[in-house]
C-alpha atoms as a PDB file:
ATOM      1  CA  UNK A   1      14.219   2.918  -9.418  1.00  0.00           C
ATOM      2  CA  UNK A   2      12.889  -0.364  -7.857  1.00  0.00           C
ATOM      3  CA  UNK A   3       9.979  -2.173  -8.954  1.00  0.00           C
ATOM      4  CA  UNK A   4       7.860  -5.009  -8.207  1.00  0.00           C
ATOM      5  CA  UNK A   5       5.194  -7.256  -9.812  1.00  0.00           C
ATOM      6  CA  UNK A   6       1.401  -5.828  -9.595  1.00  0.00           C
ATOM      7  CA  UNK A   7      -0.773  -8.600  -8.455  1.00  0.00           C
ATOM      8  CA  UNK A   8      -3.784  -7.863 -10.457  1.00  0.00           C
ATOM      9  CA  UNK A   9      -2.113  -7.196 -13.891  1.00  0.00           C
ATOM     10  CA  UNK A  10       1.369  -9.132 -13.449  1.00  0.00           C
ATOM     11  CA  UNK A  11       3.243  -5.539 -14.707  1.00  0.00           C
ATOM     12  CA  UNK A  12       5.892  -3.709 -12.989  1.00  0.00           C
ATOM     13  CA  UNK A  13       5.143  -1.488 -11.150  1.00  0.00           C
ATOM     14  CA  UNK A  14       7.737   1.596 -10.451  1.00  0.00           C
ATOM     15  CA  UNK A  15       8.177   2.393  -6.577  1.00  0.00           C
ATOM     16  CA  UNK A  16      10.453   5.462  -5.197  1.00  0.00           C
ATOM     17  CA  UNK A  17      13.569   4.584  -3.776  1.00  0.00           C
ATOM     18  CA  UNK A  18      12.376   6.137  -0.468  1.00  0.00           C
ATOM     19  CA  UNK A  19       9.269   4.530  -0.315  1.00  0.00           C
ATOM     20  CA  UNK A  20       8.535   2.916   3.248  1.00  0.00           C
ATOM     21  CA  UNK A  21       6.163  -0.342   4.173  1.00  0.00           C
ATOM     22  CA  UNK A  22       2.177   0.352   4.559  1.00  0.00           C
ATOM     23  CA  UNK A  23       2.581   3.213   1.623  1.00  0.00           C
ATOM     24  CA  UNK A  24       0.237   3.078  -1.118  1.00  0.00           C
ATOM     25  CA  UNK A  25       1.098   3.293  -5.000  1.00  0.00           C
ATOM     26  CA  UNK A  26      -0.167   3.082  -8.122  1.00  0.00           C
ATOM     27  CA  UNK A  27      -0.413   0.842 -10.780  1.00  0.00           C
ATOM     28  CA  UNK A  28      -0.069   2.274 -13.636  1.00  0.00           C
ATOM     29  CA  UNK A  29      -1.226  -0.379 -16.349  1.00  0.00           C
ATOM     30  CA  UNK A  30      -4.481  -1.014 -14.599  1.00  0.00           C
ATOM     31  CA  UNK A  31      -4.969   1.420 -12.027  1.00  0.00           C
ATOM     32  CA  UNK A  32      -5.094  -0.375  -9.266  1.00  0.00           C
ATOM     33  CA  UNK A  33      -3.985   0.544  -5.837  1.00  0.00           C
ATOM     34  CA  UNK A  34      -1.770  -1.001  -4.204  1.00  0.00           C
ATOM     35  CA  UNK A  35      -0.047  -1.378  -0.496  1.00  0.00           C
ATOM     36  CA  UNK A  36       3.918  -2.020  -0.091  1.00  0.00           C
ATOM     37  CA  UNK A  37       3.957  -4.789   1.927  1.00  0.00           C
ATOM     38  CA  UNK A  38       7.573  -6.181   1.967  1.00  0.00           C
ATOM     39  CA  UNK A  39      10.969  -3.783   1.371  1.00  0.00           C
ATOM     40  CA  UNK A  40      13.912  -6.392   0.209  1.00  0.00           C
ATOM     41  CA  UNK A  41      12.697  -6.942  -2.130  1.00  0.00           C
ATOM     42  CA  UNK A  42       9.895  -4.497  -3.070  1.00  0.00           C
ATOM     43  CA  UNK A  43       7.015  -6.728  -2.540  1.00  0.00           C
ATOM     44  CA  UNK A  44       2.907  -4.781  -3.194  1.00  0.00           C
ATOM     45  CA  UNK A  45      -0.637  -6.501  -2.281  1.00  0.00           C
ATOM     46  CA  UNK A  46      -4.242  -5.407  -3.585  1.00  0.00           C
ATOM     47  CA  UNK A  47      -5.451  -2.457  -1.147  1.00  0.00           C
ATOM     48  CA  UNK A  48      -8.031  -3.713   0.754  1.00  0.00           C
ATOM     49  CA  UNK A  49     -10.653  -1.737   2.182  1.00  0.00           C
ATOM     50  CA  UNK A  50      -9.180  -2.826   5.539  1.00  0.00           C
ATOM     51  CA  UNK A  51      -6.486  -0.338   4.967  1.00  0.00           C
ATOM     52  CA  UNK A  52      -8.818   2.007   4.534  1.00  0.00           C
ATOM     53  CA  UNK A  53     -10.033   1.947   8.345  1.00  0.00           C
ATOM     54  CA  UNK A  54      -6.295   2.181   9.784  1.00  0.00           C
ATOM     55  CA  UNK A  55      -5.269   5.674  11.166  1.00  0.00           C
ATOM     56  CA  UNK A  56      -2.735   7.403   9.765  1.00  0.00           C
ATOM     57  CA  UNK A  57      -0.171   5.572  11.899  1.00  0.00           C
ATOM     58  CA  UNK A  58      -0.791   2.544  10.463  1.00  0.00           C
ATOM     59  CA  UNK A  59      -2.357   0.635  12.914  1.00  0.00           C
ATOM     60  CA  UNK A  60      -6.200  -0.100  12.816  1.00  0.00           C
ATOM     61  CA  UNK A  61      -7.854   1.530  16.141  1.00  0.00           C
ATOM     62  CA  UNK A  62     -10.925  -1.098  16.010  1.00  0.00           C
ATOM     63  CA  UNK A  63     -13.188   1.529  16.142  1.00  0.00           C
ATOM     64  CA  UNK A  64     -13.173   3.064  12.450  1.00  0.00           C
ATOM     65  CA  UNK A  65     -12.454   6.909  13.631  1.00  0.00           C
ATOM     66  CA  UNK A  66      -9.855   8.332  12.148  1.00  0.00           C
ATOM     67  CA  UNK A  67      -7.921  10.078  14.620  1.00  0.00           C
ATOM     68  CA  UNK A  68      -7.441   9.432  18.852  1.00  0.00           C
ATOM     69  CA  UNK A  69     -10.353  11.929  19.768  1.00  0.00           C
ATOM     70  CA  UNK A  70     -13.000   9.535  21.233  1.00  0.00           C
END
């Protein structure tokens, strides 16, 4: 299973082989969350709450709604 480095707590942190970039995981030492952010090698950054505001295909509509129906 690969694994990179948690940025907040330094730990590894476990990541499914079939994980792809812009998924979130877990950290499970301190509970953070996390964003994949590179693939080779498994590379994670702090989840912002800028992530939060991107639609579900990954790209940030600049308007904060959460789906195409405006």
């Amino acid at each position: 299973m690969p694994t990179a480095v948690c940025p907040e707590c330094h730990e590894e942190v476990f990541v499914d082989a079939d994980t792809e970039q812009g998924d979130v995981v877990n950290c499970d030492e301190c509970g953070s969350d996390l964003v994949v952010v590179g693939l080779d090698p498994i590379e994670v950054d702090l989840r912002s709450d800028e992530d939060d505001e991107r639609d579900d295909d990954g790209f940030d509509d600049g308007y904060g709604y959460d789906d195409d129906s405006y």
